[in-house]
PDB file of N, CA and C in Angstrom:
ATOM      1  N   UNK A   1     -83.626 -37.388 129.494  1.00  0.00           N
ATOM      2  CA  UNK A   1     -83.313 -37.272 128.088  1.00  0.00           C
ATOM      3  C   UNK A   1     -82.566 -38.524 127.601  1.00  0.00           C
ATOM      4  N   UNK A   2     -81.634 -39.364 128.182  1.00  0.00           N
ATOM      5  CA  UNK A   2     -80.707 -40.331 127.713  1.00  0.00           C
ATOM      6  C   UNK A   2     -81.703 -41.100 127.946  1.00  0.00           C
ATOM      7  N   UNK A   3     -82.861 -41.561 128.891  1.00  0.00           N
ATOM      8  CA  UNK A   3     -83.091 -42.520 129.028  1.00  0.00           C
ATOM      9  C   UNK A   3     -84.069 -42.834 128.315  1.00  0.00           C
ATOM     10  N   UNK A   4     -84.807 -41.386 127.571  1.00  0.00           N
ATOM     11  CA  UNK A   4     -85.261 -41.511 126.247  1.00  0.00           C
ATOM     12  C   UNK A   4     -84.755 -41.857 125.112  1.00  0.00           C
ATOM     13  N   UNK A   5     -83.994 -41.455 124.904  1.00  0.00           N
ATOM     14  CA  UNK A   5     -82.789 -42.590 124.037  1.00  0.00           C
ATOM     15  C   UNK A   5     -82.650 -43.674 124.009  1.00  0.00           C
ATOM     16  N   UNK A   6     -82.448 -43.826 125.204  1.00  0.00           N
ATOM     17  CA  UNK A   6     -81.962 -45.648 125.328  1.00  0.00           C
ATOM     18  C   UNK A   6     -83.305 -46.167 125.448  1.00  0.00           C
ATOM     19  N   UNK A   7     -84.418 -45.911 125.436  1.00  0.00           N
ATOM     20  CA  UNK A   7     -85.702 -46.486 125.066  1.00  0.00           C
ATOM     21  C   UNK A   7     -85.857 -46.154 123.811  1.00  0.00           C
ATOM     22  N   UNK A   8     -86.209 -45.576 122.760  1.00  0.00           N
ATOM     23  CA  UNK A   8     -86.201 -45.222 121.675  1.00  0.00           C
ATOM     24  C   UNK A   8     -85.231 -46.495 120.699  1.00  0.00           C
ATOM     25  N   UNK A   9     -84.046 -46.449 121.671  1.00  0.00           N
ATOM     26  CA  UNK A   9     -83.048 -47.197 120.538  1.00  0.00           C
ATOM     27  C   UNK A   9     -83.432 -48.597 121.015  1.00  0.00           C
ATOM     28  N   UNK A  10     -83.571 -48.736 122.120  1.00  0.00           N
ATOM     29  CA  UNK A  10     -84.122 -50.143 122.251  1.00  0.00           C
ATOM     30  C   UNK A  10     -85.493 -50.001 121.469  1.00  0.00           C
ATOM     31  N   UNK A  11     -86.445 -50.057 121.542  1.00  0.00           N
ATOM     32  CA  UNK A  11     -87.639 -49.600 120.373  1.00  0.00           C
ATOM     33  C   UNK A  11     -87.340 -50.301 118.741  1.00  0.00           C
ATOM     34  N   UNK A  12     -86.338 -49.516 119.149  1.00  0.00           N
ATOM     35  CA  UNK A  12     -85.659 -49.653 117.289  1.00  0.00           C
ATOM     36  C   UNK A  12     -85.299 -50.754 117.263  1.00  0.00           C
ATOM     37  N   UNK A  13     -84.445 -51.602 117.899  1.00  0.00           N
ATOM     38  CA  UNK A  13     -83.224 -52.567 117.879  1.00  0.00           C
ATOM     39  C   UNK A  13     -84.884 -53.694 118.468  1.00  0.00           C
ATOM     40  N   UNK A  14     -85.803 -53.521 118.808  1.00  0.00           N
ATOM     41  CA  UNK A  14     -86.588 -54.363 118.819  1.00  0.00           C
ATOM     42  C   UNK A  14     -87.487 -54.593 117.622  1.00  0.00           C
ATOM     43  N   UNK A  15     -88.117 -53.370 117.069  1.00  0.00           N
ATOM     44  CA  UNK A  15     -88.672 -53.438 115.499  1.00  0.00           C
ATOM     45  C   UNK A  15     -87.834 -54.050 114.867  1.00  0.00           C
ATOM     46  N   UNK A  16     -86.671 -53.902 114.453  1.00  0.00           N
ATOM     47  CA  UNK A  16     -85.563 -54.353 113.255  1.00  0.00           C
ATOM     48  C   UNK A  16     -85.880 -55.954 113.579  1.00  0.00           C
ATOM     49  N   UNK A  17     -85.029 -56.319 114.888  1.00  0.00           N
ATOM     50  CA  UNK A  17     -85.492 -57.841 115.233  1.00  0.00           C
ATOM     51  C   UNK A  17     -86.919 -58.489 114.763  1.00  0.00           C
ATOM     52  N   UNK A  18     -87.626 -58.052 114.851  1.00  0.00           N
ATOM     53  CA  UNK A  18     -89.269 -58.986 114.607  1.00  0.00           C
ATOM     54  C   UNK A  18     -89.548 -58.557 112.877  1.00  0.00           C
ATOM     55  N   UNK A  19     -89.069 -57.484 112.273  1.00  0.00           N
ATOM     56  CA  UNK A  19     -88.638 -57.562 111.052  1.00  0.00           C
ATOM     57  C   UNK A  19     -87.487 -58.549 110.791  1.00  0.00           C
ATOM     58  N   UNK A  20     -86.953 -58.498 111.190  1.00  0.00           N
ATOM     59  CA  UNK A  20     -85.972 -59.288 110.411  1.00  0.00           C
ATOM     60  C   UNK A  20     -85.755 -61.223 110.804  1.00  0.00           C
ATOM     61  N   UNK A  21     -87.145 -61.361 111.990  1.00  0.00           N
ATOM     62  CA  UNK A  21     -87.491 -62.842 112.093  1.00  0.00           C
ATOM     63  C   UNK A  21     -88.500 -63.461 111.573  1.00  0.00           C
ATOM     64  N   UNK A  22     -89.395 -62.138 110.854  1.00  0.00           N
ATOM     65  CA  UNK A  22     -90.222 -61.905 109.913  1.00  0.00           C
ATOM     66  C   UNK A  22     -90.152 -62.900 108.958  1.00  0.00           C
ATOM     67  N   UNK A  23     -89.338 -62.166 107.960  1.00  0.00           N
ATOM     68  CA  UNK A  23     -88.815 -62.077 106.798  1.00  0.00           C
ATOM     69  C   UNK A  23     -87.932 -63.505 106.990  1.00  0.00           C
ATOM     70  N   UNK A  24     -87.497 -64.009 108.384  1.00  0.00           N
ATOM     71  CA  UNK A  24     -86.518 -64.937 108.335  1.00  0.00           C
ATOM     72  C   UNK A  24     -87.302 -66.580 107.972  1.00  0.00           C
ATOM     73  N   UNK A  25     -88.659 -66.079 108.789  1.00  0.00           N
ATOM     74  CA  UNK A  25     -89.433 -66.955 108.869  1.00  0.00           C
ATOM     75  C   UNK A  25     -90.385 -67.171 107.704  1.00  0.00           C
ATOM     76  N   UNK A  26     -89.934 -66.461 107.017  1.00  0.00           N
ATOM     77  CA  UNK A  26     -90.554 -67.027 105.188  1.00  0.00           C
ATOM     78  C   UNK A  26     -90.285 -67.322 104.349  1.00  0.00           C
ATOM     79  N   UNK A  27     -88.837 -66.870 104.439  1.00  0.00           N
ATOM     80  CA  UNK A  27     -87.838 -67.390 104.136  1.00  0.00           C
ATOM     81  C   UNK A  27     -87.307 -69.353 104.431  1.00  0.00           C
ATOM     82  N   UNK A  28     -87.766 -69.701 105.410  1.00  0.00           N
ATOM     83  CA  UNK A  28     -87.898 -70.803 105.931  1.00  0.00           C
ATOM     84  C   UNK A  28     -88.756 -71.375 105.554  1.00  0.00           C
ATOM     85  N   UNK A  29     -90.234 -70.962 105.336  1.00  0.00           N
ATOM     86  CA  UNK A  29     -91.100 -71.528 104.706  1.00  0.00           C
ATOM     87  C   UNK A  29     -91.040 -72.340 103.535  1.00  0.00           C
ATOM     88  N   UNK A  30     -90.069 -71.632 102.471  1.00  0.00           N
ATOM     89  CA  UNK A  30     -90.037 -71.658 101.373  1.00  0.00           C
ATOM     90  C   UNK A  30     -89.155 -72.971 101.028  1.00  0.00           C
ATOM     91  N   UNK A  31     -88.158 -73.597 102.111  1.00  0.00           N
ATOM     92  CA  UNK A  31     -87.435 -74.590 102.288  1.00  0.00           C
ATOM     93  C   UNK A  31     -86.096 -74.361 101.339  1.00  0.00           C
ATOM     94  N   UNK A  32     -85.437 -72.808 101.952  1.00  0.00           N
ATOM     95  CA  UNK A  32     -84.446 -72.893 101.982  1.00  0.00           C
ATOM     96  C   UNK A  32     -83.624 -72.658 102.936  1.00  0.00           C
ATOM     97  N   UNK A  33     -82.746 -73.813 103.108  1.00  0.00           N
ATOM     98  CA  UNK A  33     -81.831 -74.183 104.087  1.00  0.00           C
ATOM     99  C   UNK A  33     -80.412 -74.012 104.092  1.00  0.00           C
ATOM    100  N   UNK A  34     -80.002 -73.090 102.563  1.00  0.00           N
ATOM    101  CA  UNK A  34     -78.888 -72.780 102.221  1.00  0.00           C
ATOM    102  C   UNK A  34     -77.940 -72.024 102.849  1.00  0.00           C
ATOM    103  N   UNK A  35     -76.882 -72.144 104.376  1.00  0.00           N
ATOM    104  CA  UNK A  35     -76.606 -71.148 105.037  1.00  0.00           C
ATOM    105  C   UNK A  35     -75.505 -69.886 104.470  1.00  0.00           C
ATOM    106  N   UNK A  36     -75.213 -69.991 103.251  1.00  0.00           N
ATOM    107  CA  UNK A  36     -74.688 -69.528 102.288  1.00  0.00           C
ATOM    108  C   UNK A  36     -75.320 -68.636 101.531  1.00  0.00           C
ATOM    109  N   UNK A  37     -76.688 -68.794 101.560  1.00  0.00           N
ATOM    110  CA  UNK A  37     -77.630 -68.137 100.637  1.00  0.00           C
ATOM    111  C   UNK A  37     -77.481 -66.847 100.296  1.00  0.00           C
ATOM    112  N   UNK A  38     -77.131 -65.959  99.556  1.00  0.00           N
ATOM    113  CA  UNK A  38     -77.134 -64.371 100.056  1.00  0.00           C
ATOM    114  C   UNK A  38     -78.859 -63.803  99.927  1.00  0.00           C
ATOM    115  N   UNK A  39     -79.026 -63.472 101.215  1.00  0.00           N
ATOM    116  CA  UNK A  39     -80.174 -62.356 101.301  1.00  0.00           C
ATOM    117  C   UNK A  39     -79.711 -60.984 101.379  1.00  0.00           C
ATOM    118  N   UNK A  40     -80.600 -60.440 100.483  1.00  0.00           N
ATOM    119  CA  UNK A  40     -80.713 -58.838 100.094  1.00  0.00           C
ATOM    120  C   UNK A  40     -81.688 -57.828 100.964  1.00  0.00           C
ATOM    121  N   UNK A  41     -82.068 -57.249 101.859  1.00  0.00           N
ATOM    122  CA  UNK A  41     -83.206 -56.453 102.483  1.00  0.00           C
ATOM    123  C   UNK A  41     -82.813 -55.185 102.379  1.00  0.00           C
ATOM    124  N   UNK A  42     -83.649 -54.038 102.339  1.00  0.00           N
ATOM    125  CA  UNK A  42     -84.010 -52.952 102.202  1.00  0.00           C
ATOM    126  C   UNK A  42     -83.818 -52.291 103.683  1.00  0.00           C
ATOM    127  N   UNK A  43     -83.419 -51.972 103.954  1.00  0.00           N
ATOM    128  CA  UNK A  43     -82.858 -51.021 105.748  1.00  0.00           C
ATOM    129  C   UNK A  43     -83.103 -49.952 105.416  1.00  0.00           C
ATOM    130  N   UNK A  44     -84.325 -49.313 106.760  1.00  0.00           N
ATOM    131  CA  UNK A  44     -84.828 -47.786 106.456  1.00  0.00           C
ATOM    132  C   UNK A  44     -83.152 -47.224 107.088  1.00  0.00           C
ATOM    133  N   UNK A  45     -82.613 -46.184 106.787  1.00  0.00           N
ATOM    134  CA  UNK A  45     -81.834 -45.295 107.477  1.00  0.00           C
ATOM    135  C   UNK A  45     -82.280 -44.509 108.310  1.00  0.00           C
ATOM    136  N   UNK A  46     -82.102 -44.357 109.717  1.00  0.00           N
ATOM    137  CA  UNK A  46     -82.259 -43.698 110.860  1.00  0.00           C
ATOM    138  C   UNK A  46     -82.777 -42.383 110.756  1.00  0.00           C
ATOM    139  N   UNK A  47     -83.731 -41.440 111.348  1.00  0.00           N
ATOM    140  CA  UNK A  47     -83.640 -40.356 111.078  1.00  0.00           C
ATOM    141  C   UNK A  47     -84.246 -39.632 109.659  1.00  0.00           C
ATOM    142  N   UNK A  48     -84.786 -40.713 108.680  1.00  0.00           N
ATOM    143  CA  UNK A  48     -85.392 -40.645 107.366  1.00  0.00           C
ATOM    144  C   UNK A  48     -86.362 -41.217 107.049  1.00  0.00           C
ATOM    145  N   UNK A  49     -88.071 -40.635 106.571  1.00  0.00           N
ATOM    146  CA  UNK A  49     -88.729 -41.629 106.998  1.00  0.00           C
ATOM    147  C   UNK A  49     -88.833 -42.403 105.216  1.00  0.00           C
ATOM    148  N   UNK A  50     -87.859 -41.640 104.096  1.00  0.00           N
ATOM    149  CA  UNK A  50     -87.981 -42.355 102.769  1.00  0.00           C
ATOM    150  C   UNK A  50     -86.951 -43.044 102.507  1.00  0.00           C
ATOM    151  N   UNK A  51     -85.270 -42.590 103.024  1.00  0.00           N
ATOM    152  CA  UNK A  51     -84.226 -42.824 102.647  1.00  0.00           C
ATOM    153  C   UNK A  51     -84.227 -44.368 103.345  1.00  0.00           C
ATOM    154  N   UNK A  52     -83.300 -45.402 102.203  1.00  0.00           N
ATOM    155  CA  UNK A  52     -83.561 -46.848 102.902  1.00  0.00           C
ATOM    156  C   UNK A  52     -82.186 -47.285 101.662  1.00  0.00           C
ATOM    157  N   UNK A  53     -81.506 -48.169 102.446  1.00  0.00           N
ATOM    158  CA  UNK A  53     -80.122 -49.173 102.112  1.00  0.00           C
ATOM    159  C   UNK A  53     -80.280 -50.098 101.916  1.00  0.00           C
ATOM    160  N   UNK A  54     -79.793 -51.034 100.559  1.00  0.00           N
ATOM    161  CA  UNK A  54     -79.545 -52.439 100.766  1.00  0.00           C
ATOM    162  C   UNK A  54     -78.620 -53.128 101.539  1.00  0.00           C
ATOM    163  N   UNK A  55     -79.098 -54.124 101.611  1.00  0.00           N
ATOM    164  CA  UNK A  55     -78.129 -54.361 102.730  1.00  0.00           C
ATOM    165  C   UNK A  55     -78.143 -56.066 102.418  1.00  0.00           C
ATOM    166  N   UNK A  56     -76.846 -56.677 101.876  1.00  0.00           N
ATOM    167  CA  UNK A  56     -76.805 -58.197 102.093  1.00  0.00           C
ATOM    168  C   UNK A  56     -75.472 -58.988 101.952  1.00  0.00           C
ATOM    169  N   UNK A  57     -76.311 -59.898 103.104  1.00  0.00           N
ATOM    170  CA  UNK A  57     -75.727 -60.857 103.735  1.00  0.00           C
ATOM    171  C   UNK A  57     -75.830 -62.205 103.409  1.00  0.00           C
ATOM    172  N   UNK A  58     -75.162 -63.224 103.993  1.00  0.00           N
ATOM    173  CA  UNK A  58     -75.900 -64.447 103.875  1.00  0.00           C
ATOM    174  C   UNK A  58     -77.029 -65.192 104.749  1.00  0.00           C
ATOM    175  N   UNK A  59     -77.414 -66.138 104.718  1.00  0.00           N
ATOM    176  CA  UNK A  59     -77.943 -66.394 105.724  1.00  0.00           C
ATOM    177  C   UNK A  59     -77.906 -66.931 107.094  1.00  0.00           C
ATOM    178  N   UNK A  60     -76.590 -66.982 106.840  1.00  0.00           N
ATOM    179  CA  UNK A  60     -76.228 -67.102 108.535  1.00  0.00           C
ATOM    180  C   UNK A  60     -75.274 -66.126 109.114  1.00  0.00           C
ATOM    181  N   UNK A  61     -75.258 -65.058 108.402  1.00  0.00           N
ATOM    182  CA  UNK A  61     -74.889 -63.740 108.901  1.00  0.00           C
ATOM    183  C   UNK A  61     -76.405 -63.364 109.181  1.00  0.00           C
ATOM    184  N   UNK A  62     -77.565 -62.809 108.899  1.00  0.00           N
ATOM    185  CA  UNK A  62     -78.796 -62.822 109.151  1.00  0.00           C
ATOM    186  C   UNK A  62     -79.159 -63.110 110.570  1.00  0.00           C
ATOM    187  N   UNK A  63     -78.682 -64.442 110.857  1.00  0.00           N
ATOM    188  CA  UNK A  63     -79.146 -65.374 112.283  1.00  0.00           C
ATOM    189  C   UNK A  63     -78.176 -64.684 113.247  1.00  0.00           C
ATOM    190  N   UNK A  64     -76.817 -64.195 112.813  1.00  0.00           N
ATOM    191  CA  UNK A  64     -75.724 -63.631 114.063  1.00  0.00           C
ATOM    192  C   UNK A  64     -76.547 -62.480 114.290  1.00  0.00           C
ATOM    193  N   UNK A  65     -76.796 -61.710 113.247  1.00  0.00           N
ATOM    194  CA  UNK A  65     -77.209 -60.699 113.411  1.00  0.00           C
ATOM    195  C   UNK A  65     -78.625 -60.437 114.246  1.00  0.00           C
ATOM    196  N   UNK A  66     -79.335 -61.190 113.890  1.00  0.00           N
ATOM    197  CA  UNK A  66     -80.322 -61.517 114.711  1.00  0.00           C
ATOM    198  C   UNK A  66     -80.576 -61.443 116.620  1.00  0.00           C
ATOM    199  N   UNK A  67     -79.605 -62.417 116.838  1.00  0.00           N
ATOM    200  CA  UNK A  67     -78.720 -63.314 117.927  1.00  0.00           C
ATOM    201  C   UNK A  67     -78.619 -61.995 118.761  1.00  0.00           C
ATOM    202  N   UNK A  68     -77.287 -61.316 118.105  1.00  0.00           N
ATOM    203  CA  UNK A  68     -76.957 -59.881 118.803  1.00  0.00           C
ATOM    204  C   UNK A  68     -78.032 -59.147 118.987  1.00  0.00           C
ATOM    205  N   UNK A  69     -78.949 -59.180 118.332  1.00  0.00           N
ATOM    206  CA  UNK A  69     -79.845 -58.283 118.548  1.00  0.00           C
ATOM    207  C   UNK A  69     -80.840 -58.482 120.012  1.00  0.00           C
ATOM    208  N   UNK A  70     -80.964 -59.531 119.173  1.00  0.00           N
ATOM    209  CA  UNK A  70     -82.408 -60.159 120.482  1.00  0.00           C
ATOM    210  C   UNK A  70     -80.848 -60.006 121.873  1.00  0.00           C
ATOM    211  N   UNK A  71     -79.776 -60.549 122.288  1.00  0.00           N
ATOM    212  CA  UNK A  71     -79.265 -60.517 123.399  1.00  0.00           C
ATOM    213  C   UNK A  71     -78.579 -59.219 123.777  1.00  0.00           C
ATOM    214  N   UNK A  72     -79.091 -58.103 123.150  1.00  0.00           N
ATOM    215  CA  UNK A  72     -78.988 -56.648 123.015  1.00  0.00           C
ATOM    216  C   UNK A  72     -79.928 -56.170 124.131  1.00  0.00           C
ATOM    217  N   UNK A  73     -81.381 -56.788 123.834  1.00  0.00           N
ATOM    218  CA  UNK A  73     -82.600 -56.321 123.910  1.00  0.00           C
ATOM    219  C   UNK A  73     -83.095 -56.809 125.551  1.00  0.00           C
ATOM    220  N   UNK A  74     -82.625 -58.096 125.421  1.00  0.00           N
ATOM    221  CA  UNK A  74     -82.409 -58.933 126.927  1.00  0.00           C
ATOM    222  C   UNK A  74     -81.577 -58.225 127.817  1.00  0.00           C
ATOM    223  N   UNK A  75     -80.441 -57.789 127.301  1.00  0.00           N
ATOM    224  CA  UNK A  75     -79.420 -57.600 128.205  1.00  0.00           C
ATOM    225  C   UNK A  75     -80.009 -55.975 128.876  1.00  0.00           C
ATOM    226  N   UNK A  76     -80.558 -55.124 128.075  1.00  0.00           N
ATOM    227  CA  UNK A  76     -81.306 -53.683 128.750  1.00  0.00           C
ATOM    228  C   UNK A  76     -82.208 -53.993 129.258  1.00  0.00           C
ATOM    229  N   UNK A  77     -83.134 -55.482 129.046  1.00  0.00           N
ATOM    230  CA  UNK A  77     -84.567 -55.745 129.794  1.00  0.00           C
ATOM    231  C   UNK A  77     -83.713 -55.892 131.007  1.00  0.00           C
ATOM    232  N   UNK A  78     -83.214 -56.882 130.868  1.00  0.00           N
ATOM    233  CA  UNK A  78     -82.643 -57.513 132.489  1.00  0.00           C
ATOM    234  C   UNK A  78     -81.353 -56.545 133.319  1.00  0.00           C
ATOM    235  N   UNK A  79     -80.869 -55.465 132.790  1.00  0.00           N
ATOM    236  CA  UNK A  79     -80.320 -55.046 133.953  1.00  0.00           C
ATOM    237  C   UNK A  79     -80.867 -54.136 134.520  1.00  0.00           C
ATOM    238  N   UNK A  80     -80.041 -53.735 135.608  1.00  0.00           N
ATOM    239  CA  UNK A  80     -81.066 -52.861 137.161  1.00  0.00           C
ATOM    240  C   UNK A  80     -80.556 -51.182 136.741  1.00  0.00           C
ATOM    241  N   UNK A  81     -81.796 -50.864 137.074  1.00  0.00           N
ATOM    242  CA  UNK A  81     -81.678 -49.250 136.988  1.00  0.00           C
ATOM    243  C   UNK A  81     -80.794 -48.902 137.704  1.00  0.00           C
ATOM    244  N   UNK A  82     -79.446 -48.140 137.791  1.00  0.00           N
ATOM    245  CA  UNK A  82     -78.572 -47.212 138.531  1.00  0.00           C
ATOM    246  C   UNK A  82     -78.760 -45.922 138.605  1.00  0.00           C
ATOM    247  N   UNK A  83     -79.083 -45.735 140.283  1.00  0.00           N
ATOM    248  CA  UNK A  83     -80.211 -43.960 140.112  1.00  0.00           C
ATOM    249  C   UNK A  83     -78.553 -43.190 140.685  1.00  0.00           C
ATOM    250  N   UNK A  84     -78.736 -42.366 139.381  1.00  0.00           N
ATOM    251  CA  UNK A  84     -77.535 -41.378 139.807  1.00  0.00           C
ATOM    252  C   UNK A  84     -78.244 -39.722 139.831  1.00  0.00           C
ATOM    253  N   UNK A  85     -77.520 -38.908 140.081  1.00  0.00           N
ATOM    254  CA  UNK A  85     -78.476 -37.413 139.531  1.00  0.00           C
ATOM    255  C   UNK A  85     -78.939 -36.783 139.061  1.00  0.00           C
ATOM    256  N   UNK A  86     -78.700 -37.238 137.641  1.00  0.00           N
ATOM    257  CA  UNK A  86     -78.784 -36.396 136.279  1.00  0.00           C
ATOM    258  C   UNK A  86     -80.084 -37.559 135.596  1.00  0.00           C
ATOM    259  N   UNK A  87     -79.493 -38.640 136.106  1.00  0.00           N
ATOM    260  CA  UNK A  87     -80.726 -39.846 135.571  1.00  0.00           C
ATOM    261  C   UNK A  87     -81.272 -40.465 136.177  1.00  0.00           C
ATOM    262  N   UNK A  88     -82.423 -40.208 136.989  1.00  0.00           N
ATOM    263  CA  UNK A  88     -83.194 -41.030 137.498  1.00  0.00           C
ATOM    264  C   UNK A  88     -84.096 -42.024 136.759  1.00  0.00           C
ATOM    265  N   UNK A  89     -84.135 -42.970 137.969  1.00  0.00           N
ATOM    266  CA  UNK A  89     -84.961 -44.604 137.569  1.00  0.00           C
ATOM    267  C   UNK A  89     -86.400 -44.213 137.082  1.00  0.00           C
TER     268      UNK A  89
END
């Protein structure tokens, strides 16, 4: 059950990322380089498949945010399964 979870939320925390390098990357296109910029995006809320938040930042809050994410996503790829009783590998 948890480890459905923690796949699920990794899932999530991986969609959001490629959305949000998406959007970063057209943003780039457009040749703005302003790290000040405020961007505005639309965030579905968890658990809702209509309910959705604005949400903004600048653009180099965007890239931290990013950052954490992707070394979120690395850090559950790359560590080792610990087989205990309740949760097996």
């Amino acid at each position: 059950m948890k480890s459905n979870r923690l796949k699920f939320g990794a899932l999530a925390l991986f969609t959001i990322g490629f959305g949000a390098a998406a959007l970063a990357d057209s943003a780039s296109q457009t040749g703005a380089s302003d790290p000040n910029q405020m961007i505005c995006r639309s965030m579905a809320e968890t658990g809702s498949r209509l309910k959705s938040r604005k949400v903004c930042m600048t653009k180099a809050e965007w890239a931290e945010v990013r950052r954490q994410q992707r070394e979120s996503i690395e850090k559950g790829q790359n560590s080792a399964c610990v087989r205990t009783e309740s949760v097996p590998c």
